[in-house]
Protein backbone atom coordinates (compact mmCIF):
# COMPACT_ATOMS: atom_id res chain seq x y z
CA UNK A 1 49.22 -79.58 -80.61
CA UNK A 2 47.96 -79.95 -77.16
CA UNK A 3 44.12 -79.86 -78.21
CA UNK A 4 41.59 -80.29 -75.53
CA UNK A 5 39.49 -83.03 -74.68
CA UNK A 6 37.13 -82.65 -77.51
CA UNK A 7 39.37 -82.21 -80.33
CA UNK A 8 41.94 -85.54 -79.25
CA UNK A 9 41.24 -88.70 -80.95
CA UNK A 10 39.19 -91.12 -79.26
CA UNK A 11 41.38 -94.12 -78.93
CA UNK A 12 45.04 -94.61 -79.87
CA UNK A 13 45.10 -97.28 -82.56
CA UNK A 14 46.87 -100.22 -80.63
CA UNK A 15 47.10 -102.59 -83.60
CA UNK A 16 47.91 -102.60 -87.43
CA UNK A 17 44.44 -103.03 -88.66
CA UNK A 18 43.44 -99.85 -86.61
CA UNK A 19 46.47 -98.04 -87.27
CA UNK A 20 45.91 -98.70 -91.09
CA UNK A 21 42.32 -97.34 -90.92
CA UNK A 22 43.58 -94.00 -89.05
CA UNK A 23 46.48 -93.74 -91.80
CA UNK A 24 43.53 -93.85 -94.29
CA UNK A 25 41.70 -91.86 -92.52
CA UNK A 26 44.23 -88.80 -92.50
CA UNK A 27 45.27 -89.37 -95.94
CA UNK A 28 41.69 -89.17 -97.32
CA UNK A 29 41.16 -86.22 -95.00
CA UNK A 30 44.52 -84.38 -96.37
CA UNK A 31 43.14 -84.51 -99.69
CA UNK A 32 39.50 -83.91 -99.06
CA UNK A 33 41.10 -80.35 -97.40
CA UNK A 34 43.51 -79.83 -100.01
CA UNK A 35 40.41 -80.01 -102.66
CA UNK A 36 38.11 -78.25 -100.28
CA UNK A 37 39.37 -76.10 -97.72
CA UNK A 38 38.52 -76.62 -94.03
CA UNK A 39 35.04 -75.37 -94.62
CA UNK A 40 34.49 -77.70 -97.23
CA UNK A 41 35.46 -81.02 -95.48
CA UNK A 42 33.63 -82.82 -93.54
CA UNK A 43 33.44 -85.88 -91.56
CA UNK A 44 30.84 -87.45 -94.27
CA UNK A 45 33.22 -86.27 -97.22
CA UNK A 46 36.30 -87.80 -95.72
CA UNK A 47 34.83 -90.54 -94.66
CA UNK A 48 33.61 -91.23 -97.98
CA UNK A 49 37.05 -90.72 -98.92
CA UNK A 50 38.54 -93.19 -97.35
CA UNK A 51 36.42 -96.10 -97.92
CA UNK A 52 34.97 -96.27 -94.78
CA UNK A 53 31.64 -95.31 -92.99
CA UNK A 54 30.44 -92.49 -90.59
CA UNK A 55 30.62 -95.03 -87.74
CA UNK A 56 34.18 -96.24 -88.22
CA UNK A 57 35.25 -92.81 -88.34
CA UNK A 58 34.05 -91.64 -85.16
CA UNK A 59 35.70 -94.53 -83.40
CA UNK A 60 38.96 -93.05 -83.84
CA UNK A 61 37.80 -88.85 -84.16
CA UNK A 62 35.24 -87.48 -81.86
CA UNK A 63 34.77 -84.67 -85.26
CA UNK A 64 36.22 -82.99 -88.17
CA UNK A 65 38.60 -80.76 -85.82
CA UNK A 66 40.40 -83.75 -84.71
CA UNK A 67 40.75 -84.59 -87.47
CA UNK A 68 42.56 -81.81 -88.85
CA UNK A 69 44.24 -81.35 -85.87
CA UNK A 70 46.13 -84.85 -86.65
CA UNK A 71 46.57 -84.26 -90.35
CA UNK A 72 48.80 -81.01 -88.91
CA UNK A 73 50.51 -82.28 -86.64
CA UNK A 74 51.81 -84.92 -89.41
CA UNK A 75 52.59 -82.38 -91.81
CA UNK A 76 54.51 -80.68 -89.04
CA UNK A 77 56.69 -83.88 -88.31
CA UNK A 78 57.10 -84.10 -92.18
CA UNK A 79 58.70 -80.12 -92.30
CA UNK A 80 60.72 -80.95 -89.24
CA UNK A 81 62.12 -84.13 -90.67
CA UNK A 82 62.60 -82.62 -94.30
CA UNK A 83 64.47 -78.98 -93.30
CA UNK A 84 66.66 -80.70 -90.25
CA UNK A 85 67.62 -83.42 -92.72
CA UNK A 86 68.25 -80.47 -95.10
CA UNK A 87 70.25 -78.52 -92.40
CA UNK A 88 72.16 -81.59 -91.96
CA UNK A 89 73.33 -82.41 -95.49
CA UNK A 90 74.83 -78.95 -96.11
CA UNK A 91 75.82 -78.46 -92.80
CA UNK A 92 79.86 -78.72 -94.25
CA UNK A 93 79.09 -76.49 -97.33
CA UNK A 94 80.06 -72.69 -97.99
CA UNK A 95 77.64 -70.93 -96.01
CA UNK A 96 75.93 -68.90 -98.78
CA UNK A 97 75.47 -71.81 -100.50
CA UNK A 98 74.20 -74.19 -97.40
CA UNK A 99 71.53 -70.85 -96.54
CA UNK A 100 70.49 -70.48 -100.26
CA UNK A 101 69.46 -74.78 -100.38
CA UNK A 102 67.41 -74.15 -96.92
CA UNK A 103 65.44 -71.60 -98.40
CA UNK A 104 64.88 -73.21 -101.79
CA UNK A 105 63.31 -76.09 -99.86
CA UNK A 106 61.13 -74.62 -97.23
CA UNK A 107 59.66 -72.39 -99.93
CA UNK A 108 59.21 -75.70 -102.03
CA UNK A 109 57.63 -77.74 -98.90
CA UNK A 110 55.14 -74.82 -98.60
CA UNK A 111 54.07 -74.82 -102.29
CA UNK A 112 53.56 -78.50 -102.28
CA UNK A 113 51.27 -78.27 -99.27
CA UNK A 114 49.72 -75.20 -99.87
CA UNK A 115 46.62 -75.73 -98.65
CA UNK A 116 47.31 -77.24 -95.51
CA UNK A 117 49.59 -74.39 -94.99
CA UNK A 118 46.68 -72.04 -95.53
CA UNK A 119 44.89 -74.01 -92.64
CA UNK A 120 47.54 -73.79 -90.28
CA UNK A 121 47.48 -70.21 -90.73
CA UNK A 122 43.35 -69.40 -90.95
CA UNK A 123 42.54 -72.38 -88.72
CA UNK A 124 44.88 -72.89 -86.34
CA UNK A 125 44.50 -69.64 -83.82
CA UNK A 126 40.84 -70.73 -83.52
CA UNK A 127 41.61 -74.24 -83.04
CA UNK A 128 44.24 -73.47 -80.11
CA UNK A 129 48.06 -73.82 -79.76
CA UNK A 130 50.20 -75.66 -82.44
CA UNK A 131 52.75 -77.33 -80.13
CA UNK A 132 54.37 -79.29 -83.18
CA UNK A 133 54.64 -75.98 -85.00
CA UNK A 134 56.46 -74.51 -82.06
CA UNK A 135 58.56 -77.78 -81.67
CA UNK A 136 59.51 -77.36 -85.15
CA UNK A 137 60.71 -73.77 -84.90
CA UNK A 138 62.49 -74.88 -82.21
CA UNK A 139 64.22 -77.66 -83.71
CA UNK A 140 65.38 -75.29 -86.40
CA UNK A 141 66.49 -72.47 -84.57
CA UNK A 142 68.58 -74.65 -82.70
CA UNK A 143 70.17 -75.86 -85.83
CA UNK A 144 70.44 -72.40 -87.81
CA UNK A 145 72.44 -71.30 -84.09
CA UNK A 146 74.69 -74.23 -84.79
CA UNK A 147 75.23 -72.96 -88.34
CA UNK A 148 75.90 -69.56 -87.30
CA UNK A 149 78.31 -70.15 -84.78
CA UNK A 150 80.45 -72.40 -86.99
CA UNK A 151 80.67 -69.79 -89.70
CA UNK A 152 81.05 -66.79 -87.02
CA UNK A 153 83.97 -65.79 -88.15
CA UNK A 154 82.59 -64.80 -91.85
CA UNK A 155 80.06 -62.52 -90.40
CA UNK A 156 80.57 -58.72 -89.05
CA UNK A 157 81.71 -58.31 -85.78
CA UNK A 158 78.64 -57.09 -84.32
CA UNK A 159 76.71 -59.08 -84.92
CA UNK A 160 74.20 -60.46 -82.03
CA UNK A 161 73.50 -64.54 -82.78
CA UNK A 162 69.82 -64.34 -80.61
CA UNK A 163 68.69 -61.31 -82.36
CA UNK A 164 70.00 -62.71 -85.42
CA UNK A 165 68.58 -66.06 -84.96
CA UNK A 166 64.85 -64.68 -84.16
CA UNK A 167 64.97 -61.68 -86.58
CA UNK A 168 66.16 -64.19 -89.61
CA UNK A 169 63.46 -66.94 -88.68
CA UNK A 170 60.52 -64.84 -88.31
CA UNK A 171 61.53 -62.93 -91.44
CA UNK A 172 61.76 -66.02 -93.58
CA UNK A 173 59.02 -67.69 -91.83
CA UNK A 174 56.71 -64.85 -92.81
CA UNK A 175 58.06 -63.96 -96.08
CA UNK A 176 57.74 -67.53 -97.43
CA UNK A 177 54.11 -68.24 -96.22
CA UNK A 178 53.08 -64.86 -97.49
CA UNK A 179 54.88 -65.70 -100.90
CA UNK A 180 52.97 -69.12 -101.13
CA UNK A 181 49.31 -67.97 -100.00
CA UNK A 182 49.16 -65.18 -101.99
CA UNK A 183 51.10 -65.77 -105.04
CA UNK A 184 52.90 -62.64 -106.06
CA UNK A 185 54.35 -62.52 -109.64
CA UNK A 186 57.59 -63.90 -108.87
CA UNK A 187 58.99 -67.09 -109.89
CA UNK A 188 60.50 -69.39 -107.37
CA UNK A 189 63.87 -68.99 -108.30
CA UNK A 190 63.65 -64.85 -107.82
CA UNK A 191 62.37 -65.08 -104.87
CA UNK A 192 64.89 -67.73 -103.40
CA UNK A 193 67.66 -65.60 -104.48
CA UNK A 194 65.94 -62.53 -103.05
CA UNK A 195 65.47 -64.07 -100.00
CA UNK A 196 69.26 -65.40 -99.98
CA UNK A 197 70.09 -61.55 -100.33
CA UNK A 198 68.48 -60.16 -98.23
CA UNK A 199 69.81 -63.03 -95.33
CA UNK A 200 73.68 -62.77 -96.76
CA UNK A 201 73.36 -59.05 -96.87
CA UNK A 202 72.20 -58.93 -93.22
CA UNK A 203 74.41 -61.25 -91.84
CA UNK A 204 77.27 -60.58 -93.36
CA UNK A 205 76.88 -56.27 -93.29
């Protein structure tokens, strides 16, 4: 994110008894949202959390928005780091196969972090852009284009690699938050393989 003034932290931690306290600090907050929900954290709550007062707190976040602001923006480093490294290791594999594993573990990401996903998707067009969020999609798109154009020859003719690239991204993207948030009765596994259908059949006309 690029947040404004009142939602950055208040001071970069410069050494490793600082940086510990602001690692403790977004770890207790992470799971004082993931029990809670944004509206049921707050500053006292993670604070509390973490083994550390009020006061220490606000040396490092000016209030609970910054806070949350940081705890995203590490969970968006964490998807970046886990799909690209992902992308990477099946990079050489048959293609169905390579596009099925991607799917399998964004989907799986998202259920383990539900709740912060939930936030990023209530919270975050109130709390302003999501620069890391963008950065990621970018980071992947750039990959998937890779991906396509070293398999172009097993897809049809026609087929348009930008269109493809945004039309497959925001259809996964949306399919697999909606899937995780509100929990239709379909088991993981379905709805990877559905997912990997609908892509192949696309793709590959």
């Amino acid at each position: 994110m690029s947040p404004s003034p009142g939602l950055s932290p208040r001071r970069k931690p410069s050494q490793d008894r600082s940086r510990r306290t602001v690692e403790r600090i977004l770890e207790a907050a992470t799971r004082v949202l993931s029990e809670r929900g944004y509206d049921g954290a707050s500053t006292n709550r993670i604070a509390k959390a973490a083994g550390i007062s009020n006061g220490s707190l606000y040396q490092y976040f000016p209030n609970k928005d910054a806070i949350v602001i940081a705890v995203l923006d590490r969970f968006a480093d964490h998807l970046a780091d886990s799909l690209g490294a992902e992308i990477e290791a099946t990079m050489r594999q048959p293609w169905e196969t390579a596009g099925r594993a991607l799917l399998d573990a964004q989907i799986r990401l998202f259920e383990e972090n539900a709740d912060l996903l939930r936030i990023i998707v209530e919270q975050v067009p109130r709390l302003g852009p999501f620069d890391k969020l963008a950065a990621l999609q970018r980071r992947l798109t750039d990959l998937i284009r890779v991906y396509l154009l070293l398999n172009r020859a097993a897809f049809r003719d026609d087929l348009d690699i930008d269109a493809t690239l945004w039309i497959i991204t925001e259809t996964v993207g949306m399919l697999s938050i909606k899937y995780v948030l509100d929990r239709p009765p379909i088991p993981h596994e379905r709805m990877v393989d559905e997912l990997a259908e609908l892509v192949i059949g696309y793709i590959r006309g």
